[in-house]
N, C-alpha and C. Protein backbone atom coordinates (compact mmCIF):
# COMPACT_ATOMS: atom_id res chain seq x y z
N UNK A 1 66.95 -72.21 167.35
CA UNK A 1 67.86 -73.33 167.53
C UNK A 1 69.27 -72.97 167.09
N UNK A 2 69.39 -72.01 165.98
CA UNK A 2 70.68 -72.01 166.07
C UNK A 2 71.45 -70.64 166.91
N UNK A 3 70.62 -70.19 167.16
CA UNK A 3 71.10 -69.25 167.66
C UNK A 3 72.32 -69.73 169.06
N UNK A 4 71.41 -70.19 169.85
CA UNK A 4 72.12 -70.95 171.08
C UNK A 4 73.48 -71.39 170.62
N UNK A 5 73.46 -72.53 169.51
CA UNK A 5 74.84 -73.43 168.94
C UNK A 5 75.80 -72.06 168.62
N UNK A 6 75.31 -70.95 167.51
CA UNK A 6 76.38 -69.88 167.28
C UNK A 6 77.08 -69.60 168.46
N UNK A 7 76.46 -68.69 169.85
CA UNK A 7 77.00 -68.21 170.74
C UNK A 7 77.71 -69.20 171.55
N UNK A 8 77.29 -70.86 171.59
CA UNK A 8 78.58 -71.64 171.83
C UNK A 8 79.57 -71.41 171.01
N UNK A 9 79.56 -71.82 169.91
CA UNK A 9 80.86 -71.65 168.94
C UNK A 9 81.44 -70.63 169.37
N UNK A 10 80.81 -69.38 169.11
CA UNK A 10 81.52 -68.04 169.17
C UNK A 10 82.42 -67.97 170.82
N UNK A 11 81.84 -68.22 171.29
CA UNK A 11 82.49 -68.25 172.73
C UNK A 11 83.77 -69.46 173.00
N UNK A 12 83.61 -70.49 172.34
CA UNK A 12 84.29 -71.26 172.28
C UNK A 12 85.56 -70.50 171.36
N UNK A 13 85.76 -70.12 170.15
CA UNK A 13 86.54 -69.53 169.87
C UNK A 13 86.83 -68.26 170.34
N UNK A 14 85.92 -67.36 170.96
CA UNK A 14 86.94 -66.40 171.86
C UNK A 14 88.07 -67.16 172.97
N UNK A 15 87.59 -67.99 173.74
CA UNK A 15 88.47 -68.85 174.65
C UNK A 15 89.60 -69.18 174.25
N UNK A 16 89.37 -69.97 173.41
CA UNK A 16 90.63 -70.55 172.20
C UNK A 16 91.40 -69.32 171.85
N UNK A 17 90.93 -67.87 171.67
CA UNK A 17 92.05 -67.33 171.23
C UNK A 17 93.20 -66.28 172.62
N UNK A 18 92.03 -66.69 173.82
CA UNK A 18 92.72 -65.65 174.89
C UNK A 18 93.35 -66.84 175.94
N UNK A 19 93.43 -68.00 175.63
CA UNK A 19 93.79 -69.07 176.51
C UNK A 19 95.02 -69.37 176.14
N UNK A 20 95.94 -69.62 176.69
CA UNK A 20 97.08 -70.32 176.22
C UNK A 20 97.95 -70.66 177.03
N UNK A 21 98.29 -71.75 177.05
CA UNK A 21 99.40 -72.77 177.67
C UNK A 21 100.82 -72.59 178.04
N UNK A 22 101.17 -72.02 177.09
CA UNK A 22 102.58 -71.53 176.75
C UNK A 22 102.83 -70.23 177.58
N UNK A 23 103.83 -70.23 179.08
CA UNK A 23 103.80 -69.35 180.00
C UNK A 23 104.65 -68.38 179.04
N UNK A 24 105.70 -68.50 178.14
CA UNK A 24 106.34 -67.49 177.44
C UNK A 24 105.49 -66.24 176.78
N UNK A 25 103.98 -66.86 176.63
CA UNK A 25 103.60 -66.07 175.55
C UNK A 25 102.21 -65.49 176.39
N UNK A 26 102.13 -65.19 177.37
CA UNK A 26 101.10 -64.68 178.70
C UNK A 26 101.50 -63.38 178.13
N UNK A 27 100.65 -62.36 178.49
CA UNK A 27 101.49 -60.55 178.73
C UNK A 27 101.81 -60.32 179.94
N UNK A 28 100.89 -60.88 180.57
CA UNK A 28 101.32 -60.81 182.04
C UNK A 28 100.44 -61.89 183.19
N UNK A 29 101.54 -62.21 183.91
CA UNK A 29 101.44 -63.10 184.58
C UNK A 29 101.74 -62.90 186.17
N UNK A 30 100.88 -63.13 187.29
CA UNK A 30 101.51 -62.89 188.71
C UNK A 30 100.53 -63.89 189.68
N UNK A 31 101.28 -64.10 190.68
CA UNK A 31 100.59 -64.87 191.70
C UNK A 31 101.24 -65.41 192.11
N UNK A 32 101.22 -66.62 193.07
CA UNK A 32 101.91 -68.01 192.80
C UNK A 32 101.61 -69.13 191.90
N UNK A 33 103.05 -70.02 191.82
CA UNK A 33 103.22 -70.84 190.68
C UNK A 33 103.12 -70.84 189.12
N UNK A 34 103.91 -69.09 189.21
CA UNK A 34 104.47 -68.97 187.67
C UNK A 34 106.12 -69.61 187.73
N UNK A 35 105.34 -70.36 186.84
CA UNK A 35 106.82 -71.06 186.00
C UNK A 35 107.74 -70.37 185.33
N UNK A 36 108.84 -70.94 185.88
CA UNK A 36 109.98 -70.28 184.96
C UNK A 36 110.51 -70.33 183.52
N UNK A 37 110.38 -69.31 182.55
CA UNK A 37 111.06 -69.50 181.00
C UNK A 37 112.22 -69.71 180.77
N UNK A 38 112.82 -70.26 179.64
CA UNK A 38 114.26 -69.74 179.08
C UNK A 38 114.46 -68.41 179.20
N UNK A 39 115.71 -68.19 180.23
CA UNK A 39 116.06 -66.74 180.63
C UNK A 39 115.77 -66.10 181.58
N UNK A 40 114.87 -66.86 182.52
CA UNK A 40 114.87 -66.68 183.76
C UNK A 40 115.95 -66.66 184.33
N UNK A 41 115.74 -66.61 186.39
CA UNK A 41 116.97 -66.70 186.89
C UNK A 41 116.63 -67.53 187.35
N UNK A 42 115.69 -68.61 187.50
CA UNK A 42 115.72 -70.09 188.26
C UNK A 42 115.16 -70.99 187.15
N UNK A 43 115.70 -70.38 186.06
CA UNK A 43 114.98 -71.32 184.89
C UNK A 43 115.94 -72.84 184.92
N UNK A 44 115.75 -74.24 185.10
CA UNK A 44 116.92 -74.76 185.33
C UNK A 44 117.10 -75.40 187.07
N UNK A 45 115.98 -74.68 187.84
CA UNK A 45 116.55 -74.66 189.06
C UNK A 45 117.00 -73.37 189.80
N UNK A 46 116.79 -73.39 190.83
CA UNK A 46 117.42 -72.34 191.83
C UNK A 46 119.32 -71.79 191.54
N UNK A 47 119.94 -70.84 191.52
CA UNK A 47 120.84 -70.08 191.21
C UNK A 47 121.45 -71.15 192.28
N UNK A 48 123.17 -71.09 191.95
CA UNK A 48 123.94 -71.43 192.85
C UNK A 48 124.34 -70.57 194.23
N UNK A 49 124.55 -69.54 193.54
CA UNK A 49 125.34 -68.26 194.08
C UNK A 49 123.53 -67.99 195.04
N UNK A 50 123.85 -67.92 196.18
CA UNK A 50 122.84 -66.97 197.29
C UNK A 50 122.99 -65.26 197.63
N UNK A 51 121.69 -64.77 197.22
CA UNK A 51 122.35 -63.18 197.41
C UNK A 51 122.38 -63.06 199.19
N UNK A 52 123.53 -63.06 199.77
CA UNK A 52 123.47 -63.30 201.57
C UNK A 52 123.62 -61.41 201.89
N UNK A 53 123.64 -60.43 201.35
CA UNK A 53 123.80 -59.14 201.63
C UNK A 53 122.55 -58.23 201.38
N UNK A 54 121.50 -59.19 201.15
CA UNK A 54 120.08 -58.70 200.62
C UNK A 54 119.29 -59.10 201.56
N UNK A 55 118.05 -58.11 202.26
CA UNK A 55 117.63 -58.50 203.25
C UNK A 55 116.28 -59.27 202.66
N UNK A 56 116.00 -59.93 203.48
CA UNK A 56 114.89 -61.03 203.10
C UNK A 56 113.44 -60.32 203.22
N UNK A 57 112.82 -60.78 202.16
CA UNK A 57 111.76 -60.34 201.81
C UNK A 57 112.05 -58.87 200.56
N UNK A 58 113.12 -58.64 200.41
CA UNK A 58 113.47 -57.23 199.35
C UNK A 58 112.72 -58.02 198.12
N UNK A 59 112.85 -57.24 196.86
CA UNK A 59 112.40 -57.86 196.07
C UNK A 59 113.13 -57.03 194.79
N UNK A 60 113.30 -57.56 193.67
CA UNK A 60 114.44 -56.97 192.05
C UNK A 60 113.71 -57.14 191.10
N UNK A 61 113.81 -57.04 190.08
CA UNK A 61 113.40 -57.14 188.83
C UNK A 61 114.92 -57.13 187.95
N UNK A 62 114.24 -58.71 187.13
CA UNK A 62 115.25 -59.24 185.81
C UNK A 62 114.96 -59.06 184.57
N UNK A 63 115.03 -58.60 183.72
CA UNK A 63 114.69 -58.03 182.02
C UNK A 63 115.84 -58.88 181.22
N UNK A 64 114.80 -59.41 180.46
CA UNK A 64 115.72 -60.40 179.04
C UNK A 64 114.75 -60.11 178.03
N UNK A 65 115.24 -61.08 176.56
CA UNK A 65 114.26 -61.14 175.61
C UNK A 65 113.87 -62.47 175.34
N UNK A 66 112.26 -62.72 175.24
CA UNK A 66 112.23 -64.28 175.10
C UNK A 66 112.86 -64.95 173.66
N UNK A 67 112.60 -65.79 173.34
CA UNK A 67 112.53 -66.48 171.64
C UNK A 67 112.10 -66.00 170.31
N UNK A 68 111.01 -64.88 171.94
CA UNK A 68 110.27 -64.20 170.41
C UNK A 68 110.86 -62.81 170.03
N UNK A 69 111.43 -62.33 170.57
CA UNK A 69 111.89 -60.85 170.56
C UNK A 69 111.08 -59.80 171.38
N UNK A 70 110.93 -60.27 172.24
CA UNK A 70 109.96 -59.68 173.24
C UNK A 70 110.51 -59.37 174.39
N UNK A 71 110.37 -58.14 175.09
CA UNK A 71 110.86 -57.92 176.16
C UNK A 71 110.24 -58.70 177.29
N UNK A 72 111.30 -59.25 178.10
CA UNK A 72 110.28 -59.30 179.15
C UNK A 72 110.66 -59.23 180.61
N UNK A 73 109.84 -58.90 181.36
CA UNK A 73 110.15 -58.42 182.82
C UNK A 73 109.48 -59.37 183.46
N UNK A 74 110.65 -59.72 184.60
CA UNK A 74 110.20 -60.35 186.00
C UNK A 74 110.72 -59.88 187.66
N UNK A 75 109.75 -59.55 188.03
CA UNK A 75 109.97 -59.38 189.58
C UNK A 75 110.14 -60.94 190.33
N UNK A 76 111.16 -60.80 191.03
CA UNK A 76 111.52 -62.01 192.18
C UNK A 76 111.83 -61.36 193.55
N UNK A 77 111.37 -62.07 194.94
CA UNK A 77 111.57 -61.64 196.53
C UNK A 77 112.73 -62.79 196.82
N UNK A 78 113.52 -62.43 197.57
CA UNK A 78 113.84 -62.98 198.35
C UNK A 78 113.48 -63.74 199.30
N UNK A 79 113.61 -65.17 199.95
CA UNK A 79 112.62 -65.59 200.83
C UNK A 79 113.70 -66.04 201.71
N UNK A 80 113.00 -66.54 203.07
CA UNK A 80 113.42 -66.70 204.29
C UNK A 80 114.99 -67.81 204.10
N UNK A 81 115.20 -68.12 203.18
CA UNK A 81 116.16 -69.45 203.09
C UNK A 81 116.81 -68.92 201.77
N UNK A 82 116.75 -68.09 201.62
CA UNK A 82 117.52 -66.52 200.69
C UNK A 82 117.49 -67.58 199.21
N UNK A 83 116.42 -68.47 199.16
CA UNK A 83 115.92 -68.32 197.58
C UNK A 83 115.27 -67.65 196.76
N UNK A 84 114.80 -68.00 195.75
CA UNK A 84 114.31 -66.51 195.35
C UNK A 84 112.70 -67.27 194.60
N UNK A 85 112.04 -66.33 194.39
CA UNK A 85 110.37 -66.88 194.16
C UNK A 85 109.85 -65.72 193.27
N UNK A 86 110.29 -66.37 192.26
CA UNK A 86 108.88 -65.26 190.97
C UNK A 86 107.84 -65.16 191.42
N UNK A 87 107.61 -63.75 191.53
CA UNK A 87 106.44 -63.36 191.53
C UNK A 87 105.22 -62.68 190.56
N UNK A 88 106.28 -62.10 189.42
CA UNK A 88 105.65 -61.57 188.54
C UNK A 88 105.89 -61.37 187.32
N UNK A 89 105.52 -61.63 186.06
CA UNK A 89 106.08 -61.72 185.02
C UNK A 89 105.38 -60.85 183.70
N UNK A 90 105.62 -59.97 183.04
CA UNK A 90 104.98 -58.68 182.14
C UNK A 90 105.71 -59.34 180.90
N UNK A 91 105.59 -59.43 180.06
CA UNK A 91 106.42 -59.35 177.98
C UNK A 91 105.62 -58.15 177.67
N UNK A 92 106.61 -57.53 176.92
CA UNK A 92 106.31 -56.00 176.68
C UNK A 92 106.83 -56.57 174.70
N UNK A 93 105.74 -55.64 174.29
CA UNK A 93 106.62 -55.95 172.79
C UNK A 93 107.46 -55.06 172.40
N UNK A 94 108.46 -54.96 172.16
CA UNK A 94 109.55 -53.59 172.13
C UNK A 94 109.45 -53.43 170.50
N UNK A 95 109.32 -51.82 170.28
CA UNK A 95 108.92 -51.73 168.40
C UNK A 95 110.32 -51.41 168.19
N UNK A 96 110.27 -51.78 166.88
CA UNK A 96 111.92 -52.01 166.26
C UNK A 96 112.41 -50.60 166.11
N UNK A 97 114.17 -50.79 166.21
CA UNK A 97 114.70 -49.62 166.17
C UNK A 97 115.83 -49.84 164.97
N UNK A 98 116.00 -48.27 164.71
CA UNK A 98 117.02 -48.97 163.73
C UNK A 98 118.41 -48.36 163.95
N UNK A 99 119.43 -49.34 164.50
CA UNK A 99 120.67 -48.92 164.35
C UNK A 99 121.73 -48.88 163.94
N UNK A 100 121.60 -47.89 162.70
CA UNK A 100 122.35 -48.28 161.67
C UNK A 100 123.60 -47.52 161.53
């Protein structure tokens, strides 16, 4: 009898510790309908400025640091109406340097 209840628990807290809500704090993230962080480029909404010299469908990558001190990388495409659509999102932890 208890055996069964442990391997709920236990499983229940593995979940709890690989689940999380918070898109900032993913390692990596891709598909559709990743949301945008603080420091994105459509965080806020779509950019004003249209890249019109970029052919549609190309695709870039944007590098910032989140809140946490974390690197992080995102790939965005270009789409048919020259907005732009995250596609992919990596946080890298960058080890400290010292520049002194």
């Amino acid at each position: 009898m208890k055996t069964p209840f442990l391997c709920a628990a236990f499983a229940l807290c593995l979940a709890g510790c690989t689940a999380t809500s918070d898109p900032s704090m993913r390692p990596f993230d891709a598909g559709p309908g990743i949301q945008p962080i603080p420091g994105s480029i459509t965080y806020g909404g779509q950019p004003r400025t249209k890249l019109t010299k970029s052919p549609i469908g190309s695709s870039f990558s944007h590098e910032f640091d989140n809140a946490f001190g974390y690197r992080v990388i995102e790939r965005y495409v270009i789409q048919p109406d020259r907005s732009l659509l995250l596609v992919s999102r990596r946080i890298v932890r960058v080890p400290f340097s010292r520049d002194d």
